[in-house]
Protein backbone atom coordinates (compact mmCIF):
# COMPACT_ATOMS: atom_id res chain seq x y z
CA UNK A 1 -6.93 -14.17 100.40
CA UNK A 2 -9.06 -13.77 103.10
CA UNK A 3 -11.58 -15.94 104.95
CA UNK A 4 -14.98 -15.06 106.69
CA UNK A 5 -16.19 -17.08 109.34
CA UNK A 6 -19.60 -16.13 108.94
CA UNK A 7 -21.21 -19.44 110.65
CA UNK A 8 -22.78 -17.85 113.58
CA UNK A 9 -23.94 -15.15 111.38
CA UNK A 10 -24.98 -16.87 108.12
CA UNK A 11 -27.37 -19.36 107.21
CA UNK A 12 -26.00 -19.35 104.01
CA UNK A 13 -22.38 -20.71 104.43
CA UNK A 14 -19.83 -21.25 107.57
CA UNK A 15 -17.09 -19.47 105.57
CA UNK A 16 -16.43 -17.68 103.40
CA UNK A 17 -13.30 -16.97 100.96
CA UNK A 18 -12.41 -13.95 99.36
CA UNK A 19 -9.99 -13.43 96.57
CA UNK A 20 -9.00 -11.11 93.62
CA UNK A 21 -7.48 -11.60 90.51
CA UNK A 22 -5.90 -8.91 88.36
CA UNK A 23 -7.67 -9.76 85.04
CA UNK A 24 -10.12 -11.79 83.93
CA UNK A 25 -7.97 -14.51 83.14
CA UNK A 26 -6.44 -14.48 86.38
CA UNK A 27 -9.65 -14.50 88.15
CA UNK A 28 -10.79 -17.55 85.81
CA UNK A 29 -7.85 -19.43 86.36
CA UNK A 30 -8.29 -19.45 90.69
CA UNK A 31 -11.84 -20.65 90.42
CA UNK A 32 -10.21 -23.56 87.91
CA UNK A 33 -7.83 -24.13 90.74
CA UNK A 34 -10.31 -24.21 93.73
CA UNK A 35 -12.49 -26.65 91.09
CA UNK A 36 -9.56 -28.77 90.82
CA UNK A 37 -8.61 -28.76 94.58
CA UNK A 38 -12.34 -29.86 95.53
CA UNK A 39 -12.47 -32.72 92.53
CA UNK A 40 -9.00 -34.16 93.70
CA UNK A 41 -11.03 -34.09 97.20
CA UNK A 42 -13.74 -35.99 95.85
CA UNK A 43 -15.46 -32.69 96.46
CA UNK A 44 -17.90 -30.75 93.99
CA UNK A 45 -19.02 -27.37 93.61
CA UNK A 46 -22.95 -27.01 93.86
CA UNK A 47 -23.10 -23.83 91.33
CA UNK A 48 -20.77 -21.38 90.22
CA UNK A 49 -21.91 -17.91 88.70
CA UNK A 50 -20.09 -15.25 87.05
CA UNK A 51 -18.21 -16.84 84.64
CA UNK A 52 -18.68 -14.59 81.90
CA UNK A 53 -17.54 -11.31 82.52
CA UNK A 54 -15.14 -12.96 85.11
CA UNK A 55 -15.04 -9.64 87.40
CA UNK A 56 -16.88 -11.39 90.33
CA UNK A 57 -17.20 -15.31 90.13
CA UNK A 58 -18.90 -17.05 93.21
CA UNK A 59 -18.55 -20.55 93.67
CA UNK A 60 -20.75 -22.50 95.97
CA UNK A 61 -18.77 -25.07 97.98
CA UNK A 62 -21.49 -25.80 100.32
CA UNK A 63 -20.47 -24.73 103.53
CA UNK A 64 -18.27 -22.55 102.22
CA UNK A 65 -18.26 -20.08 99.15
CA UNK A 66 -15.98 -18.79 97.68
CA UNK A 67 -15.95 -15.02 96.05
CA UNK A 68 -12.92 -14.24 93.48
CA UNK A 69 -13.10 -10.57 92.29
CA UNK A 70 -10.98 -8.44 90.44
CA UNK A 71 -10.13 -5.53 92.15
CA UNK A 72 -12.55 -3.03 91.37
CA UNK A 73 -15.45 -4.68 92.14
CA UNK A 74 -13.94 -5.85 94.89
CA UNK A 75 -13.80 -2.45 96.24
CA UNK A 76 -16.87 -1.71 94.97
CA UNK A 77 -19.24 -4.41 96.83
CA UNK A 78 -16.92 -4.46 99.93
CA UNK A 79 -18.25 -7.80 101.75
CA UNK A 80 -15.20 -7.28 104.10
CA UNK A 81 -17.14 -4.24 105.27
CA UNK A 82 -20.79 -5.78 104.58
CA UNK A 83 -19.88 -9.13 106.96
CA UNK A 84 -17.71 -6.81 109.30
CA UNK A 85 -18.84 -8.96 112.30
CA UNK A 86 -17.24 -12.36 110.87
CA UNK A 87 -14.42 -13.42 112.12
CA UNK A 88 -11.71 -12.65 109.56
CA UNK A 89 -8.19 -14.76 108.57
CA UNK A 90 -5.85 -13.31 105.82
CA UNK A 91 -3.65 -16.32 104.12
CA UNK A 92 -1.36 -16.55 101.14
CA UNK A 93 -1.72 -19.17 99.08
CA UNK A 94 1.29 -20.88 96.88
């Protein structure tokens, strides 16, 4: 995964996350997880889109959004390159 501080070039978030899934399924199931993170936060998501094709699903946090791709599009769209003045941080997650 990778995050984006994007705060002092954004007006739209402080940070964001970027992560890919290998399927559609897989992509589905880390948005469930982030869901499930914020909730047991007492967190919410504001609005999610791209659940139905699953290939990029953005989920508004607030402050932070996060984008879960599979790879292609991924590639494709390339907001590593596109917010190439954020700060970036690569993390694993377990």
């Amino acid at each position: 995964m990778l995050a984006l501080d994007v705060s002092g070039i954004s007006d739209v978030a402080d940070v964001f996350i970027i992560a890919s899934g290998n399927s559609r399924q897989q992509a589905l199931a880390i948005i469930g997880a982030i869901e499930e993170g914020l909730r047991s936060r007492g967190e919410r998501s504001y609005h999610i889109e791209g659940y139905e094709n699953a290939t990029w699903i953005l989920l508004d946090a607030g402050d932070i959004v996060v984008h879960v791709f599979q790879p292609e599009t991924r590639e494709y769209y390339g907001l590593e390159r596109l917010w190439a003045d954020a700060v970036a941080f690569e993390f694993d997650v377990e």
